[in-house]
C-alpha atoms as a PDB file:
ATOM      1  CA  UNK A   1     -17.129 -15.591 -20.474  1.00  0.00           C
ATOM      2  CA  UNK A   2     -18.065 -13.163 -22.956  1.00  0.00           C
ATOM      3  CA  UNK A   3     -16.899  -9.686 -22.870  1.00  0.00           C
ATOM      4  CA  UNK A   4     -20.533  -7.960 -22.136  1.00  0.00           C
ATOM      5  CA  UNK A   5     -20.815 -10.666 -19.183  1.00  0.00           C
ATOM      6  CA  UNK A   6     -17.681  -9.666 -18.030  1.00  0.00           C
ATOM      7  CA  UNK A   7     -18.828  -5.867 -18.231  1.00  0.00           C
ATOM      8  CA  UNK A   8     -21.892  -7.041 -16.117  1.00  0.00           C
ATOM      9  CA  UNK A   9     -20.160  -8.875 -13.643  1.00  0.00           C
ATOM     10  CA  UNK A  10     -17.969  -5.828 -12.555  1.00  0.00           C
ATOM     11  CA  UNK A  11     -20.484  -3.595 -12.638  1.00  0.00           C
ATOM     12  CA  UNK A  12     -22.457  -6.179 -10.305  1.00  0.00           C
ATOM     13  CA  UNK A  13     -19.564  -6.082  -7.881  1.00  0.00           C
ATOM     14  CA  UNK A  14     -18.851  -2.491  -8.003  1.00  0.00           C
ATOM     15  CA  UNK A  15     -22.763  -1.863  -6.774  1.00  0.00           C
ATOM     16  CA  UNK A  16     -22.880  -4.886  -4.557  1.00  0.00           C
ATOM     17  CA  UNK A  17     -19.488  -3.117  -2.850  1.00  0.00           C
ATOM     18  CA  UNK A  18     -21.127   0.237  -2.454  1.00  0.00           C
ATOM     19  CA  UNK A  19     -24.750  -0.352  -1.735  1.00  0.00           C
ATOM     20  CA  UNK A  20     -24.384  -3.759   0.587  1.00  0.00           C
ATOM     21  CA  UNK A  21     -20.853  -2.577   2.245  1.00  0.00           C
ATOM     22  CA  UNK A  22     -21.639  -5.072   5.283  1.00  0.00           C
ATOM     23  CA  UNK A  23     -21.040  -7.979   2.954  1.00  0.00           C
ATOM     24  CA  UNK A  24     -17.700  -7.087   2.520  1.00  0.00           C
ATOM     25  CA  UNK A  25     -17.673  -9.134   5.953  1.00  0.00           C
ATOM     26  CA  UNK A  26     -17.889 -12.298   4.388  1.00  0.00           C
ATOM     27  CA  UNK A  27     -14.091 -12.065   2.144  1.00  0.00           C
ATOM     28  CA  UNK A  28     -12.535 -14.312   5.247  1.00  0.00           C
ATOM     29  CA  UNK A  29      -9.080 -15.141   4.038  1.00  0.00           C
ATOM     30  CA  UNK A  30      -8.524 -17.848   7.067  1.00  0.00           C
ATOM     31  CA  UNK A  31      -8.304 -20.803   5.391  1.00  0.00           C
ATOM     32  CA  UNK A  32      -5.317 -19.337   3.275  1.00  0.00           C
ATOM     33  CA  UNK A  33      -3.425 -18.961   7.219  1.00  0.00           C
ATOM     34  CA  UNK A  34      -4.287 -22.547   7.390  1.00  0.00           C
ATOM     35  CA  UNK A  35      -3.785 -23.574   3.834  1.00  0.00           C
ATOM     36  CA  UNK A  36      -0.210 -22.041   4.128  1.00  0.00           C
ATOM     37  CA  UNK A  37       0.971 -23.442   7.832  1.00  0.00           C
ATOM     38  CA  UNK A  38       0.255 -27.023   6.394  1.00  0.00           C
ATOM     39  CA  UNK A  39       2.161 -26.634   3.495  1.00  0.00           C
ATOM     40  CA  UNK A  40       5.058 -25.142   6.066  1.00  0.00           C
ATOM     41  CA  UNK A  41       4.557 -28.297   7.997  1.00  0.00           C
ATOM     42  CA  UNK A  42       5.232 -30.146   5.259  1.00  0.00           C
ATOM     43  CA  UNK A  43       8.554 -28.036   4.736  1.00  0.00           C
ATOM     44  CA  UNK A  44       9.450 -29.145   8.496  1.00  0.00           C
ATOM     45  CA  UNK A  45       9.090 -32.721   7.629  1.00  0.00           C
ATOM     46  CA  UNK A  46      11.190 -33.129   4.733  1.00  0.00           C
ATOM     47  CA  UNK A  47      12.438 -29.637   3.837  1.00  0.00           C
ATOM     48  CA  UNK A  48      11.480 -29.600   0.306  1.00  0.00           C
ATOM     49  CA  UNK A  49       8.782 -26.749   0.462  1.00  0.00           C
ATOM     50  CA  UNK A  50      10.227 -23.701   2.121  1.00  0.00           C
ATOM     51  CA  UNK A  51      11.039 -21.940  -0.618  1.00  0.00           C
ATOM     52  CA  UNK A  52       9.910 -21.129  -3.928  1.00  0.00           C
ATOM     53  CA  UNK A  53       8.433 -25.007  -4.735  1.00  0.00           C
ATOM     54  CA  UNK A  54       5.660 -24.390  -1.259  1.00  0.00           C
ATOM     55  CA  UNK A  55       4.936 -20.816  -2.727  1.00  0.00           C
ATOM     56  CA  UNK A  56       4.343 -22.580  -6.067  1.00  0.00           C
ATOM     57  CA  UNK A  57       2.373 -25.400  -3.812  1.00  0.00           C
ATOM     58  CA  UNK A  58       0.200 -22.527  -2.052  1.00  0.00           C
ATOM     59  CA  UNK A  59      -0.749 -20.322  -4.600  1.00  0.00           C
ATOM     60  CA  UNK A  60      -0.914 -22.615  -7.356  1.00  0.00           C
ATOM     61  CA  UNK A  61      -3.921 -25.432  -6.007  1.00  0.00           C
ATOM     62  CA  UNK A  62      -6.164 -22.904  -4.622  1.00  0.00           C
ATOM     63  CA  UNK A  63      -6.079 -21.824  -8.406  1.00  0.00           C
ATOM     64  CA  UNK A  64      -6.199 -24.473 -10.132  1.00  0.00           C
ATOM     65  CA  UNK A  65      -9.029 -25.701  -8.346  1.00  0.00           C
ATOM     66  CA  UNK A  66     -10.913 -22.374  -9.512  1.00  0.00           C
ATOM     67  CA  UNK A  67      -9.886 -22.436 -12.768  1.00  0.00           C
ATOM     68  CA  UNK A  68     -11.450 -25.920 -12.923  1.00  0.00           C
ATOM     69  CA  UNK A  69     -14.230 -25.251 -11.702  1.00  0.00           C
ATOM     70  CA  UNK A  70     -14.284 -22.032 -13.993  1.00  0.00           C
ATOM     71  CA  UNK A  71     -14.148 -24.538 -17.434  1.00  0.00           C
ATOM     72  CA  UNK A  72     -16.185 -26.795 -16.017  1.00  0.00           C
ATOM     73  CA  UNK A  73     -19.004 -24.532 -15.779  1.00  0.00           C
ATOM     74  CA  UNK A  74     -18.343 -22.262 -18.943  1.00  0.00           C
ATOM     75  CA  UNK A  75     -20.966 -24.635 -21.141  1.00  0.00           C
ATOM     76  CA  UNK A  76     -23.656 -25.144 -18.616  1.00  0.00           C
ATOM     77  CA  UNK A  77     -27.098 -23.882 -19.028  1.00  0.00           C
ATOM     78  CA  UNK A  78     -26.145 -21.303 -21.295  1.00  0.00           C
ATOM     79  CA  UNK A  79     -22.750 -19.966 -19.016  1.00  0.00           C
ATOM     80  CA  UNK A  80     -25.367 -18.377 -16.059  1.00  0.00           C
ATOM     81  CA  UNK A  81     -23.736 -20.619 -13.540  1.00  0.00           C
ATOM     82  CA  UNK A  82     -19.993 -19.489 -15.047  1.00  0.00           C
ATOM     83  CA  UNK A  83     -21.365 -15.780 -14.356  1.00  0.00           C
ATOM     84  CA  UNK A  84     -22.971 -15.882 -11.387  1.00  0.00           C
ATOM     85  CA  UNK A  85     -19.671 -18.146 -10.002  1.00  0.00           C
ATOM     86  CA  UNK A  86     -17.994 -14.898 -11.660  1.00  0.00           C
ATOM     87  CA  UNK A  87     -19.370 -12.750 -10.046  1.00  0.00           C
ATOM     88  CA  UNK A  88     -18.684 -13.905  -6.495  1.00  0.00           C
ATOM     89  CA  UNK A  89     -15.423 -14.807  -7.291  1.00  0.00           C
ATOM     90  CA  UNK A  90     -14.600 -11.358  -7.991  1.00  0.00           C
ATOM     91  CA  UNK A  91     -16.629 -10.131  -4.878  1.00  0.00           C
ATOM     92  CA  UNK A  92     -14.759 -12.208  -2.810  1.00  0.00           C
ATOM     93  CA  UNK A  93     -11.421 -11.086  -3.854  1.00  0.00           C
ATOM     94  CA  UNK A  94     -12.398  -7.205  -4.172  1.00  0.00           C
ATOM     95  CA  UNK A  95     -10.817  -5.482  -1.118  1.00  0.00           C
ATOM     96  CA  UNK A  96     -10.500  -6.917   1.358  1.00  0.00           C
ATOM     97  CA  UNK A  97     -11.316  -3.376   2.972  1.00  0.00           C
ATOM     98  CA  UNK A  98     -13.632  -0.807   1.319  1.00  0.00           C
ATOM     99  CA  UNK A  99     -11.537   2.218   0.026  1.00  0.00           C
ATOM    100  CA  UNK A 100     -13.951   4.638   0.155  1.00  0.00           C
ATOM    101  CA  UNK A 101     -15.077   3.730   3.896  1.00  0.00           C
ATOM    102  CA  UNK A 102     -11.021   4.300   4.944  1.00  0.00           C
ATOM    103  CA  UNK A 103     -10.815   7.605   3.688  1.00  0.00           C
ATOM    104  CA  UNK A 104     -14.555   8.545   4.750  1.00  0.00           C
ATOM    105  CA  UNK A 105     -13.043   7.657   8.271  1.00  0.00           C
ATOM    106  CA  UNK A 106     -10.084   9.590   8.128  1.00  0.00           C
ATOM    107  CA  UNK A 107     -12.269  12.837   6.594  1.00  0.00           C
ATOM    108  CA  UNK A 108     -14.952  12.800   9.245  1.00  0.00           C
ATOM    109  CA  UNK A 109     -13.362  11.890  12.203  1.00  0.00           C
ATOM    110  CA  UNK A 110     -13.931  14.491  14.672  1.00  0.00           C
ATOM    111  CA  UNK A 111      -9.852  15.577  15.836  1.00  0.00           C
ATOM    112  CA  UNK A 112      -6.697  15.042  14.453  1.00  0.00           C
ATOM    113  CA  UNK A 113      -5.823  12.363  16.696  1.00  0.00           C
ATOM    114  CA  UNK A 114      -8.234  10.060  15.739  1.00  0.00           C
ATOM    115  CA  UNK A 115      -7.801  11.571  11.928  1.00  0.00           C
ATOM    116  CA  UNK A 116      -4.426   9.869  12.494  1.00  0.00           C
ATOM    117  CA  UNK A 117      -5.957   7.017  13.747  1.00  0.00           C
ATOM    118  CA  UNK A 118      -8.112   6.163  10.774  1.00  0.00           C
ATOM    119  CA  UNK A 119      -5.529   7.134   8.437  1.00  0.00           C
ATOM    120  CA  UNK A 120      -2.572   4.724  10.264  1.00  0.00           C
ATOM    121  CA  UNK A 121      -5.044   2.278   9.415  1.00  0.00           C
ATOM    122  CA  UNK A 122      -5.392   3.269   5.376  1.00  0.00           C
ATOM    123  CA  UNK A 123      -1.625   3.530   5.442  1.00  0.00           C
ATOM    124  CA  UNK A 124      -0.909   0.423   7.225  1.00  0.00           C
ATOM    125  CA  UNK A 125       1.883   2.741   8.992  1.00  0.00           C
ATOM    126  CA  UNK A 126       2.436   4.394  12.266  1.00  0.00           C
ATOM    127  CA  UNK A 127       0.165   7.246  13.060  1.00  0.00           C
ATOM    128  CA  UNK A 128       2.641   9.500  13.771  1.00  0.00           C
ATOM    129  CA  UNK A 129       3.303  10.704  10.395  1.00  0.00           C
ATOM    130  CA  UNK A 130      -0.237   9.927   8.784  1.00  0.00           C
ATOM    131  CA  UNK A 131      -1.625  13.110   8.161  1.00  0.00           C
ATOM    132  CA  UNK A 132       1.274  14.023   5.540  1.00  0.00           C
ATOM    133  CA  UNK A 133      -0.524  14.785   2.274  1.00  0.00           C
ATOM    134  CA  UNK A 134       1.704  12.742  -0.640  1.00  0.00           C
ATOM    135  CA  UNK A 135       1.553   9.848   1.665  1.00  0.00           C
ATOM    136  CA  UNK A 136      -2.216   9.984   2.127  1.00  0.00           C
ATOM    137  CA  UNK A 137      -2.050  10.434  -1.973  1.00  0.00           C
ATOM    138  CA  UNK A 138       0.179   7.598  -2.073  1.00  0.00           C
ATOM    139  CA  UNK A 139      -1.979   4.908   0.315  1.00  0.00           C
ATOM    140  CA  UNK A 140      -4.980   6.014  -1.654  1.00  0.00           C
ATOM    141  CA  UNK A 141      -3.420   4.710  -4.859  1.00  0.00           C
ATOM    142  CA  UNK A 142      -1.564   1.583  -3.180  1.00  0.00           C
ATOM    143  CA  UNK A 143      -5.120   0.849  -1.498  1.00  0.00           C
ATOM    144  CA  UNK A 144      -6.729   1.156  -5.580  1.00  0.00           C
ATOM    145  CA  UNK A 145      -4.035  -0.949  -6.929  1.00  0.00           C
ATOM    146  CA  UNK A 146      -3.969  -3.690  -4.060  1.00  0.00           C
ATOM    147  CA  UNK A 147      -8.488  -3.112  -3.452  1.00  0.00           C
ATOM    148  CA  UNK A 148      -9.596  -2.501  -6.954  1.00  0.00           C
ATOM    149  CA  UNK A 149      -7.519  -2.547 -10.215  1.00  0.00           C
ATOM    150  CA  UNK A 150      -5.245  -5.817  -8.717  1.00  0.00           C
ATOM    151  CA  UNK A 151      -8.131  -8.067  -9.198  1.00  0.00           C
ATOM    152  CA  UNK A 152     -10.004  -6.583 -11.634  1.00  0.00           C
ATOM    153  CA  UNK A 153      -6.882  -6.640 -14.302  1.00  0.00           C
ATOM    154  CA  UNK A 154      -6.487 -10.061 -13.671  1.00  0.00           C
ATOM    155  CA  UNK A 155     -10.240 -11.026 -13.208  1.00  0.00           C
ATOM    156  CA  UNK A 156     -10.230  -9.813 -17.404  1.00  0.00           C
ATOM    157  CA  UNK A 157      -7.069 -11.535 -18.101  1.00  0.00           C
ATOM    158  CA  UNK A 158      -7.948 -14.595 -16.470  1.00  0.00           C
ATOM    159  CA  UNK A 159     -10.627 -15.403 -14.971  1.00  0.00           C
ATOM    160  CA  UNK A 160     -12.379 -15.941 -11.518  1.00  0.00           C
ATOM    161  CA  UNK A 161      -8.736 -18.172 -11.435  1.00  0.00           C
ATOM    162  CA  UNK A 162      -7.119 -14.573 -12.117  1.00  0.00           C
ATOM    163  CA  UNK A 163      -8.379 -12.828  -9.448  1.00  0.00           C
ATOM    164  CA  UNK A 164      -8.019 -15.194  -7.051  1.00  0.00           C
ATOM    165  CA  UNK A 165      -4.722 -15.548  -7.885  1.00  0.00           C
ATOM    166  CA  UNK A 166      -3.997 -11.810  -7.876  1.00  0.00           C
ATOM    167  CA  UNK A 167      -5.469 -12.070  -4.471  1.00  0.00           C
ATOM    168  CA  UNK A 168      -3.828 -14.727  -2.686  1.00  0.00           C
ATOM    169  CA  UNK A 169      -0.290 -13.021  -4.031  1.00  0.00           C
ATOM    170  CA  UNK A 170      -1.820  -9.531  -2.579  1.00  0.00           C
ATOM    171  CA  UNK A 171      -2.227 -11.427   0.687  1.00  0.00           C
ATOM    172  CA  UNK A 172       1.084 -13.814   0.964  1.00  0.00           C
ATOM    173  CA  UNK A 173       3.201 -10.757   0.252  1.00  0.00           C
ATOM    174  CA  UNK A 174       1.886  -7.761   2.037  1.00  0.00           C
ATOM    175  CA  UNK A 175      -0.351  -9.218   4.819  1.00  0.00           C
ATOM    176  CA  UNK A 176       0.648  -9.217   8.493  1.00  0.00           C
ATOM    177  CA  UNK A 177      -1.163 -12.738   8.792  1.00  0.00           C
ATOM    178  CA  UNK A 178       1.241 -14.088   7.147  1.00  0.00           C
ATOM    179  CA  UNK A 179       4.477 -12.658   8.924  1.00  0.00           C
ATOM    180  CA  UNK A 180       5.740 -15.889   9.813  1.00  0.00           C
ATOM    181  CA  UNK A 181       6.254 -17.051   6.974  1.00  0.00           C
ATOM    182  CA  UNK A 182       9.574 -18.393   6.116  1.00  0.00           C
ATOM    183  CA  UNK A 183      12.654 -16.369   4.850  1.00  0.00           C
ATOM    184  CA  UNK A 184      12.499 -18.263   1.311  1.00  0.00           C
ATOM    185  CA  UNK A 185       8.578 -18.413   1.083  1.00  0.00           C
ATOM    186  CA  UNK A 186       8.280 -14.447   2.020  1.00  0.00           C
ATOM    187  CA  UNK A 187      11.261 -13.676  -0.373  1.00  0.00           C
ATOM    188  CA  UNK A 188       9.014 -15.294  -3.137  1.00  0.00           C
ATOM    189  CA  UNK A 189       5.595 -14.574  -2.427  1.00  0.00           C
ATOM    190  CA  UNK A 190       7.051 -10.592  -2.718  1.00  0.00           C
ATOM    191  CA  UNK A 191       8.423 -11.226  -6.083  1.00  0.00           C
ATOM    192  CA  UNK A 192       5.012 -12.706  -7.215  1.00  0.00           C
ATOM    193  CA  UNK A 193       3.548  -9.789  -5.662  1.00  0.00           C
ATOM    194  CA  UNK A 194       5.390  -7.410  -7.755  1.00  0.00           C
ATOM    195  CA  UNK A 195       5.334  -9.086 -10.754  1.00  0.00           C
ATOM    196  CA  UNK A 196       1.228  -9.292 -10.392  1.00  0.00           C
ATOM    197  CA  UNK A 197       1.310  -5.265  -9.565  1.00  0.00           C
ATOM    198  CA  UNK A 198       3.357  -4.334 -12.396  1.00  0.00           C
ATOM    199  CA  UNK A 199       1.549  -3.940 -15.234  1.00  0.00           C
ATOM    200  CA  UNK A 200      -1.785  -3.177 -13.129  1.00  0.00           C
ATOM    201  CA  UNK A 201       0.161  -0.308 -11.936  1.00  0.00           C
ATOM    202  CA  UNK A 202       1.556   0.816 -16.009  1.00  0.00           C
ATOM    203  CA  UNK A 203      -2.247   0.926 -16.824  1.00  0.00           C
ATOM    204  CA  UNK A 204      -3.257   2.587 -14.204  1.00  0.00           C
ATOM    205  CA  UNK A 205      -0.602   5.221 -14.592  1.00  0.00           C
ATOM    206  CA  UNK A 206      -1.777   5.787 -18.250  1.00  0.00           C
ATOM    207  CA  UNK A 207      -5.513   5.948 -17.481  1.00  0.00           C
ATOM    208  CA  UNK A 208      -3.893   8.694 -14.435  1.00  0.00           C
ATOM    209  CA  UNK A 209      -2.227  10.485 -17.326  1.00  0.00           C
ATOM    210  CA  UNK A 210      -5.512  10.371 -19.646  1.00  0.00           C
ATOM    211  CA  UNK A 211      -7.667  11.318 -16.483  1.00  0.00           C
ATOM    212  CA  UNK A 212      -5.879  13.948 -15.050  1.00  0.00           C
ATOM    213  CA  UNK A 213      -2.890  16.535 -15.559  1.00  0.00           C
ATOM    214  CA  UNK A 214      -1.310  14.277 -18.847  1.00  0.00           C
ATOM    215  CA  UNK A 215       2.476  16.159 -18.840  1.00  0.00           C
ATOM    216  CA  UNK A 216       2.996  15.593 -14.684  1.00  0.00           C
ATOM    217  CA  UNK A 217       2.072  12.262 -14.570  1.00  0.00           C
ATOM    218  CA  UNK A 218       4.284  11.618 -17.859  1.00  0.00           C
ATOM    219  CA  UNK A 219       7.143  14.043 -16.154  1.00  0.00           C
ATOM    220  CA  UNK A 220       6.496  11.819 -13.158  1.00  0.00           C
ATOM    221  CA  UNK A 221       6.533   8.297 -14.762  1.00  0.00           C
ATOM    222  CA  UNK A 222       9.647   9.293 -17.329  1.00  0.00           C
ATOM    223  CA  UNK A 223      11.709  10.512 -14.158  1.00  0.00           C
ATOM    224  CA  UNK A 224      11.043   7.407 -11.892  1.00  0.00           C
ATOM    225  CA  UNK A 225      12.604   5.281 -14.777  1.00  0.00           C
ATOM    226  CA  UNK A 226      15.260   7.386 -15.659  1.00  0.00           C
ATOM    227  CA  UNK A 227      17.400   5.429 -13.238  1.00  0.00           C
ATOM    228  CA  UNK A 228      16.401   2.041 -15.226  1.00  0.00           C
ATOM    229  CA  UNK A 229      13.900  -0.273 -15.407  1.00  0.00           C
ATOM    230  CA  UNK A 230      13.116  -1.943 -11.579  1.00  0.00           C
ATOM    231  CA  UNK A 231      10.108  -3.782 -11.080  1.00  0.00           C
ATOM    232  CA  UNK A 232       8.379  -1.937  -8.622  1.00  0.00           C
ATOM    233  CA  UNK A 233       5.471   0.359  -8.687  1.00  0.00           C
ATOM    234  CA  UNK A 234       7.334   3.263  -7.180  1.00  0.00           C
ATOM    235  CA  UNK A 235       6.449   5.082 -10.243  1.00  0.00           C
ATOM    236  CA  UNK A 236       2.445   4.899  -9.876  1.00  0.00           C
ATOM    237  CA  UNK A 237       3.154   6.588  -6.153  1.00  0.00           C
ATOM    238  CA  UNK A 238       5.108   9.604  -8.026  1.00  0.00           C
ATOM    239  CA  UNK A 239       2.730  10.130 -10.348  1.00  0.00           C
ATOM    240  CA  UNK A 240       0.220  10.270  -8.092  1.00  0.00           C
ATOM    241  CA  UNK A 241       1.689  12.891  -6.257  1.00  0.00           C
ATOM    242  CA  UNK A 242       2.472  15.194  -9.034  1.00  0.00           C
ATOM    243  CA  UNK A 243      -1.130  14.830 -10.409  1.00  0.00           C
ATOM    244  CA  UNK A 244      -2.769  15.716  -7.229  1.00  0.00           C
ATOM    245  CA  UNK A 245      -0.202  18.636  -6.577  1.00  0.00           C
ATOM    246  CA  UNK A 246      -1.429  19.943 -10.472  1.00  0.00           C
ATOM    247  CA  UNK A 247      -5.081  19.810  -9.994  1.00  0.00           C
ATOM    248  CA  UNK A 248      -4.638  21.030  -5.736  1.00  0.00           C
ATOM    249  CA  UNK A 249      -2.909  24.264  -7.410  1.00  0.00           C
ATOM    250  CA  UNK A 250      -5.048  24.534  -9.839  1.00  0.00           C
ATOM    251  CA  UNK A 251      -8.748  23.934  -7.904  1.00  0.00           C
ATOM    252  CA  UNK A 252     -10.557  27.406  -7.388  1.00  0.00           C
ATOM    253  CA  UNK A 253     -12.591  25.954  -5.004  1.00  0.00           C
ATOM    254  CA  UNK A 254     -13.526  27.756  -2.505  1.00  0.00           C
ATOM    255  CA  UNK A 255     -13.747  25.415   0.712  1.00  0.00           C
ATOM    256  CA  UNK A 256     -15.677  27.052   3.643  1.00  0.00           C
ATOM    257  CA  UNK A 257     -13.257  28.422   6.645  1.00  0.00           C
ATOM    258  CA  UNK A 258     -14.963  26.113   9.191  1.00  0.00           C
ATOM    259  CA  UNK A 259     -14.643  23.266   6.933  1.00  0.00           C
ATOM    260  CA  UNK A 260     -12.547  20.151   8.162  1.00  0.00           C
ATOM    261  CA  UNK A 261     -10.385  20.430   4.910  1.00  0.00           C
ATOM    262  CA  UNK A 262      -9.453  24.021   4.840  1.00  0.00           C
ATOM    263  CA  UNK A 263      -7.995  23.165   8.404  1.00  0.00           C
ATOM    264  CA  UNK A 264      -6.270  20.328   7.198  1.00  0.00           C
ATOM    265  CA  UNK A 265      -4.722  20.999   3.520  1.00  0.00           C
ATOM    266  CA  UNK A 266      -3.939  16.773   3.841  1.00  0.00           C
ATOM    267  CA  UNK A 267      -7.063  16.285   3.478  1.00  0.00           C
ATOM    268  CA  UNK A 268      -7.601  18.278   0.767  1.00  0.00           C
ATOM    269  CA  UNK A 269      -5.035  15.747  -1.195  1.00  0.00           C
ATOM    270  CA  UNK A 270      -6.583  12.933   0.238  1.00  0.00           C
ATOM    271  CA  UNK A 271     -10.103  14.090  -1.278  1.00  0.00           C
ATOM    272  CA  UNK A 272      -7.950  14.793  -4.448  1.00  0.00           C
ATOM    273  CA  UNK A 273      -6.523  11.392  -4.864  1.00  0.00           C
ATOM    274  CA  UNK A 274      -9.426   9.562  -4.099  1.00  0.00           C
ATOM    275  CA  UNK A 275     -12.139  11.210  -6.886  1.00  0.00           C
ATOM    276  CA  UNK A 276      -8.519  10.861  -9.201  1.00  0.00           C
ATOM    277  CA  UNK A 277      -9.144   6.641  -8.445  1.00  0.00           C
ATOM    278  CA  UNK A 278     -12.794   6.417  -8.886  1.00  0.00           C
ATOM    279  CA  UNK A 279     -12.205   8.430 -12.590  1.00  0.00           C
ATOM    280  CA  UNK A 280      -9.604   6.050 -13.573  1.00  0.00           C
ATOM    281  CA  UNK A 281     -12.009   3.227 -12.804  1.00  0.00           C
ATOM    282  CA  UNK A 282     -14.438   4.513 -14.612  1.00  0.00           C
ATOM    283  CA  UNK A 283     -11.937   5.358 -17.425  1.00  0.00           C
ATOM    284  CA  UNK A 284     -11.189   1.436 -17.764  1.00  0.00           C
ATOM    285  CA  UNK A 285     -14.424   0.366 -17.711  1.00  0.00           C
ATOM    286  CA  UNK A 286     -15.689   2.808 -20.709  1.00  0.00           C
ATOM    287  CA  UNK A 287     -12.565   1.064 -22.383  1.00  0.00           C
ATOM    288  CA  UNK A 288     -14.202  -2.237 -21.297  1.00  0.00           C
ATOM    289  CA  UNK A 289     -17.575  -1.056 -22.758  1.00  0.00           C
ATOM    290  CA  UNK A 290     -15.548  -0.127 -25.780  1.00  0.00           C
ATOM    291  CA  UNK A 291     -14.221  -3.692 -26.560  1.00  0.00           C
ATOM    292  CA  UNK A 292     -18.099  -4.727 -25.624  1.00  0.00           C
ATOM    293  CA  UNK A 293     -19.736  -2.478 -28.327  1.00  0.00           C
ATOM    294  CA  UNK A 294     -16.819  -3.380 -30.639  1.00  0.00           C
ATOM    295  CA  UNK A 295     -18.007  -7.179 -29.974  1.00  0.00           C
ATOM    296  CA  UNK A 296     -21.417  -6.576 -30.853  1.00  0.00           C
ATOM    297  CA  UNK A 297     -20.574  -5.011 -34.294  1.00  0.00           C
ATOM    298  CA  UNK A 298     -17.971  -7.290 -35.216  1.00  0.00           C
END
């Protein structure tokens, strides 16, 4: 698919996602649950597919069935079916959640309590210690990477194929439906998780740096490795922080007394964090638009 149709197709998804949020009903992952428990049956029947050869076997059909499917139709009446196929590919695997609906709930809901409540369910964490600030910054951020930059990265890199596969990794390693997994499986499906994040999470901590306060998030980022290279995306959570603590101590702002934010300074962060996200998504796609235009006059 050509680079403007790829342009088109995100921007499709990113207005489909904002204007028709009740379709995000129809990203049903179920069939994975299923997909994944035969493929463990087959493990109990002759062992050989409990560890890294069934991850391989559960991520890697689902896939290759897509990216099939995705040659198959690149040449056909003129590639509308390949971008339309595109298109809903990448719809599908946006998410699963809306990001800007979690933190809307955790900003208007009417006491702490059930501000804790809604923001347990951002953080994926007990509510007990939800309405710290940094982690608020850093669950915004984790929820961009995992909702937002995760499959778009590797919907440009790859595909419809590529963001399904980005997804189905998000899902095998971090979901709860998938808890009972095996030892081995679990074990592996976290190592593909965090080798998909990785350099989704560099990118987004240089379009951070070029959005925002450039020296913190650098400071942040050059600190996190000092101890070595680790394949983690620790680093993306630090920077995070030290961006929104820049622009929270530098914002003249005045927020009204009676506000829900001046009562909570969290929230403040949270607000922070989440405009930080939307500008580095609007950062890459410029750069998309960049290669576009660059296309055109080549």
């Amino acid at each position: 698919m050509h680079s403007s149709a790829t342009l088109v197709a995100v921007v499709a998804v990113l207005i489909a996602e904002q204007a028709a949020q009740s379709l995000g009903a129809l990203r049903r992952f179920d069939w994975l649950v299923e997909w994944r428990r035969y493929v463990d049956g087959l493990s109990d029947a002759n062992g050989g597919w409990n560890g890294r050869a069934g991850m391989l076997l559960i991520v890697g059909l689902p896939v290759l069935l897509i990216g099939l499917l995705q040659v198959a139709l690149r040449h056909s009446l003129w590639g509308f079916p390949a971008f339309v196929f595109a298109v809903l590919l990448l719809f599908y695997c946006w998410g699963p959640r809306n990001l800007d609906q979690d933190v809307e709930a955790i900003v208007d809901a009417p006491d702490a309590q059930r501000k804790r409540d809604a923001a347990a369910h951002l953080l994926q964490a007990d509510a007990a210690s939800a309405l710290d600030g940094h982690l608020l910054v850093e669950g915004v951020f984790a929820g961009a990477l995992r909702r937002w930059f995760g499959p778009l990265f590797w919907f440009l890199l790859l595909g419809p194929a590529g963001a399904l596969l980005y997804r189905i990794g998000a899902l095998l390693g971090g979901d709860a439906a998938h808890a009972d997994m095996p030892s081995a499986q679990r074990d592996g499906a976290r190592w593909l998780l965090a080798v998909l994040d990785w350099p989704v999470a560099q990118l987004m901590t240089l379009a951070l740096a070029l959005a925002a306060n450039f020296d913190a998030v650098f400071g942040a980022w050059r600190d996190w490795h000092a101890g070595g290279a680790r394949l983690d995306t620790g680093f993306l959570g630090a920077a995070a922080r030290a961006s929104v603590d820049i622009e929270i101590a530098d914002d003249d702002t005045d927020v009204p007394d009676g506000n829900a934010l001046a009562a909570m300074p969290a929230l403040l962060e949270l607000r922070d964090a989440m405009s930080l996200v939307w500008r580095m998504l609007l950062l890459w796609l410029a750069v998309l638009a960049l290669f576009v235009i660059a296309h055109f006059v080549g």
